[in-house]
N, C-alpha and C. Protein backbone atom coordinates (compact mmCIF):
# COMPACT_ATOMS: atom_id res chain seq x y z
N UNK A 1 -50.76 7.09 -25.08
CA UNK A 1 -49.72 6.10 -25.19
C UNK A 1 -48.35 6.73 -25.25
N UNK A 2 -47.30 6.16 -24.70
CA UNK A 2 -46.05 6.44 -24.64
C UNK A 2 -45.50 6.43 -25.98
N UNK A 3 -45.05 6.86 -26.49
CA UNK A 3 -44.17 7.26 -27.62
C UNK A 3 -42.70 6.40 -27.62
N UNK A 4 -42.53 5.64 -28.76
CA UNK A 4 -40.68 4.91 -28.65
C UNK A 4 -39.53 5.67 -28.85
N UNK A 5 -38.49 6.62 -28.06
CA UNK A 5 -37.65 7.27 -28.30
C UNK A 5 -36.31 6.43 -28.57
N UNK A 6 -35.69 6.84 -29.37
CA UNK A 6 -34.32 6.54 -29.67
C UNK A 6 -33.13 6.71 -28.28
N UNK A 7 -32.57 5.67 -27.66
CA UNK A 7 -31.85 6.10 -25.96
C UNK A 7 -30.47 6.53 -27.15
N UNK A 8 -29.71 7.12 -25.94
CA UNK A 8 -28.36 8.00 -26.44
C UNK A 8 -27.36 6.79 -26.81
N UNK A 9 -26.55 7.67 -27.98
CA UNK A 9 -25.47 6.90 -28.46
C UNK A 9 -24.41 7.00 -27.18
N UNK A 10 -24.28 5.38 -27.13
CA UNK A 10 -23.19 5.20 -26.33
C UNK A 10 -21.79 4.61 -27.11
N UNK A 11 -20.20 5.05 -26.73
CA UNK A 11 -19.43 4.29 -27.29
C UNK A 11 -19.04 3.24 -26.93
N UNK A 12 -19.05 2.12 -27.66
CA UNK A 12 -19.19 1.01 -26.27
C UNK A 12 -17.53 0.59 -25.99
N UNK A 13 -16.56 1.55 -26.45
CA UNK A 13 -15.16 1.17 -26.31
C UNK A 13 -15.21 1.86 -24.66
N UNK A 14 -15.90 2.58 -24.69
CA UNK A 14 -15.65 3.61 -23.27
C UNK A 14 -16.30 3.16 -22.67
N UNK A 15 -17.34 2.49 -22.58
CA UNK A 15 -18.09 1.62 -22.13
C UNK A 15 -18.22 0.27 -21.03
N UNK A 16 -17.06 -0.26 -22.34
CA UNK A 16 -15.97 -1.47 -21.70
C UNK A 16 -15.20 -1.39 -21.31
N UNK A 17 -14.35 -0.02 -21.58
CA UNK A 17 -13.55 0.33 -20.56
C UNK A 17 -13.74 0.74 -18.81
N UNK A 18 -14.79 1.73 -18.91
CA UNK A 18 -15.22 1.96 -17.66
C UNK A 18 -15.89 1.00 -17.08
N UNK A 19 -16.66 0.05 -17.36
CA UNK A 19 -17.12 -1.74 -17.11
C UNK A 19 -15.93 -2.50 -16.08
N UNK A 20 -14.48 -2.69 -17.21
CA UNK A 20 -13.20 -3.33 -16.67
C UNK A 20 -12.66 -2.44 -15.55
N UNK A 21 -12.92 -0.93 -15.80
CA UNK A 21 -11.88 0.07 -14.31
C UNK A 21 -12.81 -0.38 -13.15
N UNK A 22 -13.90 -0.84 -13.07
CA UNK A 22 -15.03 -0.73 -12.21
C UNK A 22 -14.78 -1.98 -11.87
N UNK A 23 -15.05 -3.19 -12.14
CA UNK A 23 -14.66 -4.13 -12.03
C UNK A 23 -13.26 -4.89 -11.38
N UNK A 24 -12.46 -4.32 -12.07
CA UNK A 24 -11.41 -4.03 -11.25
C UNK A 24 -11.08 -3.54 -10.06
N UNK A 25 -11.33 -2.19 -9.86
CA UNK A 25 -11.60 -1.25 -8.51
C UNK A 25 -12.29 -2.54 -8.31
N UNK A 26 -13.46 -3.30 -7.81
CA UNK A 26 -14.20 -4.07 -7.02
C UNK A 26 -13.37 -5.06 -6.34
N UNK A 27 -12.50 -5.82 -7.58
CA UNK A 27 -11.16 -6.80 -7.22
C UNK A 27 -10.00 -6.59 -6.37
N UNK A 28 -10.06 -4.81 -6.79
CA UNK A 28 -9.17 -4.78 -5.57
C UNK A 28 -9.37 -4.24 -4.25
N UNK A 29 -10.49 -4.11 -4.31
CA UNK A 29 -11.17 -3.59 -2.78
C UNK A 29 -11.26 -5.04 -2.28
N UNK A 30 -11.70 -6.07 -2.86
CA UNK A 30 -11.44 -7.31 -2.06
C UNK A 30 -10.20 -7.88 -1.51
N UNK A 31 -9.56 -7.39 -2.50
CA UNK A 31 -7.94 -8.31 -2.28
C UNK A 31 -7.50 -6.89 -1.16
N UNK A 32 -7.66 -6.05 -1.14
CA UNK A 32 -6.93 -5.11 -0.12
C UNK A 32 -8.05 -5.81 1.55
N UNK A 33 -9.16 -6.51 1.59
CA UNK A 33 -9.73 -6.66 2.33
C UNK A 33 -9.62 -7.84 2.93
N UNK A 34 -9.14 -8.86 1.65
CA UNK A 34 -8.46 -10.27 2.06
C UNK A 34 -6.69 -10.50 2.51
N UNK A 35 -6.50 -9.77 2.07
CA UNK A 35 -4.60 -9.19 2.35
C UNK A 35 -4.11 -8.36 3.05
N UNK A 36 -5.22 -7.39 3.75
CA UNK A 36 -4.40 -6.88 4.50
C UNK A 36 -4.04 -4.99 3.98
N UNK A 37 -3.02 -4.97 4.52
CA UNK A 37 -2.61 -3.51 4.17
C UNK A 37 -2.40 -2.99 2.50
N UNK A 38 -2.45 -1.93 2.25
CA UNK A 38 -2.08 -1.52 0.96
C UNK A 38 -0.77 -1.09 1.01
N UNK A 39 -0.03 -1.61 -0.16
CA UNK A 39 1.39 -1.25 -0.43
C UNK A 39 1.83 0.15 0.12
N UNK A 40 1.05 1.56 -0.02
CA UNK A 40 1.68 2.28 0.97
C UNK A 40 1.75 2.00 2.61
N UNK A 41 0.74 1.25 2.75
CA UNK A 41 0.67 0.89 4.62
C UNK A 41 2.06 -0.06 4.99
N UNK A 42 2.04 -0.73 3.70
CA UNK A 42 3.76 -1.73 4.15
C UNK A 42 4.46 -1.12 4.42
N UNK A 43 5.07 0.00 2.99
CA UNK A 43 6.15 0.74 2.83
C UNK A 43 6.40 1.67 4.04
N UNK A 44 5.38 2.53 4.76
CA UNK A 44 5.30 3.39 5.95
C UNK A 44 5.50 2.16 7.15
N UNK A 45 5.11 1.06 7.18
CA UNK A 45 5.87 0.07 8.16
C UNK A 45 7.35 0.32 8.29
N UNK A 46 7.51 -0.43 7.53
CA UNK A 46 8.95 -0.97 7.17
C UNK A 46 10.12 0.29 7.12
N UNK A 47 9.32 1.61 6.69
CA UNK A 47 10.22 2.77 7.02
C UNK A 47 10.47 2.87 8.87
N UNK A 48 9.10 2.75 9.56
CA UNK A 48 9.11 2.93 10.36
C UNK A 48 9.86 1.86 11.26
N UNK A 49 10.27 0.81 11.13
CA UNK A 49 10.71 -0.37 11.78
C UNK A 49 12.41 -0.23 11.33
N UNK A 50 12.62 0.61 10.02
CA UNK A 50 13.70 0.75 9.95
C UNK A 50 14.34 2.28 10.89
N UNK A 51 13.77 3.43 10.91
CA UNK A 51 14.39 4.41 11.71
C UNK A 51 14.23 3.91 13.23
N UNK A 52 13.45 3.06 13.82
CA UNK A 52 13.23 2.75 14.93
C UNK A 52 14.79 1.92 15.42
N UNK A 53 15.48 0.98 14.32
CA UNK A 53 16.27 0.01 14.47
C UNK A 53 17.14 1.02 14.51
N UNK A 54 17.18 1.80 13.51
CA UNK A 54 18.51 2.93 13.39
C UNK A 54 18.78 3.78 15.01
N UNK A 55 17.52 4.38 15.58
CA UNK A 55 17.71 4.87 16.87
C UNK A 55 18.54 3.93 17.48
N UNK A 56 18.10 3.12 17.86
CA UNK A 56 18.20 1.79 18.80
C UNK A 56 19.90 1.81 18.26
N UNK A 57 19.65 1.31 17.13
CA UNK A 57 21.65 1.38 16.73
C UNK A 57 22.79 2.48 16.86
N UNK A 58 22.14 3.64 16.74
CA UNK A 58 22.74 4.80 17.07
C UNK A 58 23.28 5.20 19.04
N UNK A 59 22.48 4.68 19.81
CA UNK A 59 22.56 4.48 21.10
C UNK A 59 23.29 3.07 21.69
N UNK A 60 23.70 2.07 20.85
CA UNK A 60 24.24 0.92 21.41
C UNK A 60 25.59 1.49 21.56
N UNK A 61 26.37 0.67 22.92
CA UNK A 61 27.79 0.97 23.35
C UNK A 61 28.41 0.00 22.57
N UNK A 62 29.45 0.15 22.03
CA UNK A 62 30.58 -0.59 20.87
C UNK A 62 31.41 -1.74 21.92
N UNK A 63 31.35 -2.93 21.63
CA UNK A 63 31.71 -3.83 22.42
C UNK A 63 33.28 -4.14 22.46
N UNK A 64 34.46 -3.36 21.76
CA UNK A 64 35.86 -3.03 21.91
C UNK A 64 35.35 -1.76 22.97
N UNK A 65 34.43 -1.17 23.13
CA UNK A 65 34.86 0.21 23.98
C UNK A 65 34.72 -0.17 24.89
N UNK A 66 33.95 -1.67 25.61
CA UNK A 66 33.04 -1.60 26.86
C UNK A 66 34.06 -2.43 27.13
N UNK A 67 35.06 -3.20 26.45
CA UNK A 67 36.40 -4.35 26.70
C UNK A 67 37.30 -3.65 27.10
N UNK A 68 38.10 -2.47 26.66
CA UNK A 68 38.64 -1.53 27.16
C UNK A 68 38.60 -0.79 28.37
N UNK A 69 37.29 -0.79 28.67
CA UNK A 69 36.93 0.01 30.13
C UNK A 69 37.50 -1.46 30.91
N UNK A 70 36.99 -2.35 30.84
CA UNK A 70 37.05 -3.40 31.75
C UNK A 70 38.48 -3.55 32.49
N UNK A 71 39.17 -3.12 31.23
CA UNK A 71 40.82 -3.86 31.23
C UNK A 71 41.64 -2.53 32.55
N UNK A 72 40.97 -1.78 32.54
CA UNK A 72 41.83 -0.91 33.85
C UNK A 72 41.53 -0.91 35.01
C-alpha cells in the first residue's frame, strides 16, 4: 500500500500572485489579438509615417519661390 506523504509547503501569497501574472499575461494575449498591434508596433508606425512626411516636406518647392519664377 501507498504510504500518505505530506505535499510541499507552498506560500500561497506567491501563489496568488503568480495565479494573477498568469492570468493576466492570458488577458493580454487576447486583447493584443482582439486589438491589433502592441503599443511598440504603433509607436514604430507613427515614427515611421512621421520621417516619411518629413522627407516628403523637406523636398516640397516653397510656393513664394515658384510665384517668383513665374513673374519674369
Amino acid at each position: 500500500m501507498m504510504e500518505a506523504n505530506m505535499g510541499d509547503v507552498i506560500n500561497l501569497k506567491r501563489f496568488k500572485k503568480r495565479n494573477e501574472k498568469e492570468q493576466s499575461a492570458r488577458q493580454a494575449d487576447a486583447n493584443r489579438a482582439r486589438f491589433g498591434w502592441t503599443k511598440a508596433e504603433r509607436a514604430l508606425d507613427e515614427r515611421r509615417k512621421n520621417r516619411a512626411g518629413d522627407l516628403l516636406d523637406q523636398h516640397r518647392l516653397d510656393q513664394h519661390k515658384l510665384d517668383d519664377g513665374d513673374a519674369s
